[in-house]
Protein backbone atom coordinates (compact mmCIF):
# COMPACT_ATOMS: atom_id res chain seq x y z
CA UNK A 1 106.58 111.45 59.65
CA UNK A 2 109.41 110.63 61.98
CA UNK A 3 113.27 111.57 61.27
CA UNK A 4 116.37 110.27 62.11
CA UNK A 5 119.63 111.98 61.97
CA UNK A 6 123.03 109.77 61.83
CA UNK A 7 127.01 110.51 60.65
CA UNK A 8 127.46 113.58 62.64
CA UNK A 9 131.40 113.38 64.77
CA UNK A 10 134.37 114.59 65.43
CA UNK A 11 136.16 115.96 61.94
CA UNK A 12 139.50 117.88 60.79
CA UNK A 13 139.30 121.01 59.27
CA UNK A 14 139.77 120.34 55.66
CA UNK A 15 137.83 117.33 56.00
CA UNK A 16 134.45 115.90 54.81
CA UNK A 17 131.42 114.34 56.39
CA UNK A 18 128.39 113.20 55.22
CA UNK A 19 124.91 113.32 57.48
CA UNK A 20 121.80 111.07 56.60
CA UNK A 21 118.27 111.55 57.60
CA UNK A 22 115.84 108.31 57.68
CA UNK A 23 112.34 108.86 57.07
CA UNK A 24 109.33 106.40 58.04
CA UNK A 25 105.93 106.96 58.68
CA UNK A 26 103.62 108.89 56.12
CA UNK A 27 106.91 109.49 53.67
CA UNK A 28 104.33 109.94 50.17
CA UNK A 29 102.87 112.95 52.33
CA UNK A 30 106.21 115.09 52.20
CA UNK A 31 106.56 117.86 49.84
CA UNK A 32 110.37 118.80 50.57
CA UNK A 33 113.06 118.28 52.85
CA UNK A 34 115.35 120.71 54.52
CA UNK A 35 119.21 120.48 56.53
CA UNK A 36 119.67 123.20 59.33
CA UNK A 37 122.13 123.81 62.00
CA UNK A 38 122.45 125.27 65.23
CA UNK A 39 125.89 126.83 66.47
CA UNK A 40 126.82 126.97 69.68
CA UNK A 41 125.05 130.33 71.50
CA UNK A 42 123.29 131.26 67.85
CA UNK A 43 120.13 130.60 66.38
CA UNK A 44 118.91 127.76 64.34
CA UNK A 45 119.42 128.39 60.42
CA UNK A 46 119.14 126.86 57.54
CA UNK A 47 121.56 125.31 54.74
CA UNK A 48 119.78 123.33 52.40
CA UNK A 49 116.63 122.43 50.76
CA UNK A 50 115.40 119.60 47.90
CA UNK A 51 111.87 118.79 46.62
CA UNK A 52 110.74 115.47 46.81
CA UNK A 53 108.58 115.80 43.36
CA UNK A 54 111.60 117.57 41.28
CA UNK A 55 114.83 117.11 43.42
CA UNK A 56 115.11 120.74 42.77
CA UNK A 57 117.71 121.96 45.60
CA UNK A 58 118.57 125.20 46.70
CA UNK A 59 122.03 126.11 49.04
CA UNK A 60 122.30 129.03 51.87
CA UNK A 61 125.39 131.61 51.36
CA UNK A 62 127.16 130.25 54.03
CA UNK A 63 127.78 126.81 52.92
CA UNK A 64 127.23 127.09 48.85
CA UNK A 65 129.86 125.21 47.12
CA UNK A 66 130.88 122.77 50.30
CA UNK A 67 128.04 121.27 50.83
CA UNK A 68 125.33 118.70 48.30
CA UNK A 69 121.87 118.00 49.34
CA UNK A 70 120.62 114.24 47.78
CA UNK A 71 118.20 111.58 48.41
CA UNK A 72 117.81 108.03 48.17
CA UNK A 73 114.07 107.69 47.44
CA UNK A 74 114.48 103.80 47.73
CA UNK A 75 115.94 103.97 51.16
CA UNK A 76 114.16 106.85 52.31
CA UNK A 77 116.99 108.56 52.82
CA UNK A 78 118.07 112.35 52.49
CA UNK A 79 122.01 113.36 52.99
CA UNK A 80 124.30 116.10 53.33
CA UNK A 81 127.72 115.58 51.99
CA UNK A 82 130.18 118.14 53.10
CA UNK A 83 133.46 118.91 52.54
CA UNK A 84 136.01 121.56 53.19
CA UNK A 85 134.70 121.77 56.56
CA UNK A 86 136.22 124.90 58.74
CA UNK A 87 135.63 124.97 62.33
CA UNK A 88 132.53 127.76 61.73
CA UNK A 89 130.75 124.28 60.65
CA UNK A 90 130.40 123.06 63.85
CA UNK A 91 126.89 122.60 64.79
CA UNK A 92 124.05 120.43 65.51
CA UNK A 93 122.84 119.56 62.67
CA UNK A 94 118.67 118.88 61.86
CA UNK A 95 116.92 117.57 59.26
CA UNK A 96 113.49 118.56 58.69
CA UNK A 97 110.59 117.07 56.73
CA UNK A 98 107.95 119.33 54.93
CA UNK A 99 104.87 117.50 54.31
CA UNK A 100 100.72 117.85 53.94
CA UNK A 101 98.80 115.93 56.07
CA UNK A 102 94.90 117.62 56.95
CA UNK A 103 97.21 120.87 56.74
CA UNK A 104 100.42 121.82 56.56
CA UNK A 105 103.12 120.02 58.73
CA UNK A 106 106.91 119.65 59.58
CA UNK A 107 108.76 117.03 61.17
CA UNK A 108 112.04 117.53 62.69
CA UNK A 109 114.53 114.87 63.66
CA UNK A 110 116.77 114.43 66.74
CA UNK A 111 119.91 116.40 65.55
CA UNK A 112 123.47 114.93 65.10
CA UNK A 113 126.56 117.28 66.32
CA UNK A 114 129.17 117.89 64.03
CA UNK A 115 132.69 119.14 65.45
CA UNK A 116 135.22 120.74 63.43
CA UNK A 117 138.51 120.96 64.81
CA UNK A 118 141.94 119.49 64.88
């Protein structure tokens, strides 16, 4: 499975964004998808997971009520919509693919930065 992050930039605070995640490869293998970000100087963490079977989703703390986690099954497409943005949102964000392949696997794409500031 191979990712690929796009609509990360340069946003206001106040303002929205929304990040997609392209999947190829051995898609009808993945189990669930997952959004995390990495802050300058802090760890990796993550902000939102949907299953591929149920499109059940499930939001971190941090970012519940700002954010919505979708997909596009017919473009093989996962996104994060987010709005209300406040500089503490600024981060590279991943997108990760969960998926079952002679074991357990995960995919990670390339990462797209998102700034917040005026």
């Amino acid at each position: 499975v191979q990712l690929v992050e796009s609509g990360g930039g340069l946003v206001q605070p106040g303002g929205s964004l929304r990040l997609s995640c392209e999947a190829s490869g051995s898609i009808s293998s993945v189990y669930a998808m997952d959004w995390y970000r990495q802050a300058p100087g802090k760890q990796r963490e993550l902000v939102a997971s949907i299953t591929i079977r149920t499109d059940t989703t499930r939001y971190e703390d941090p970012v519940k009520g700002r954010i919505t986690i979708s997909r596009d099954s017919a473009k093989n497409t996962m996104y994060l919509q987010m709005s209300r943005l406040v500089p503490e949102g600024t981060a590279i964000y991943y997108c990760k693919a969960n998926y079952y392949l002679d074991g357990l696997r995960r995919a990670w794409g390339q990462g797209t930065q998102v700034t917040v500031s005026s």
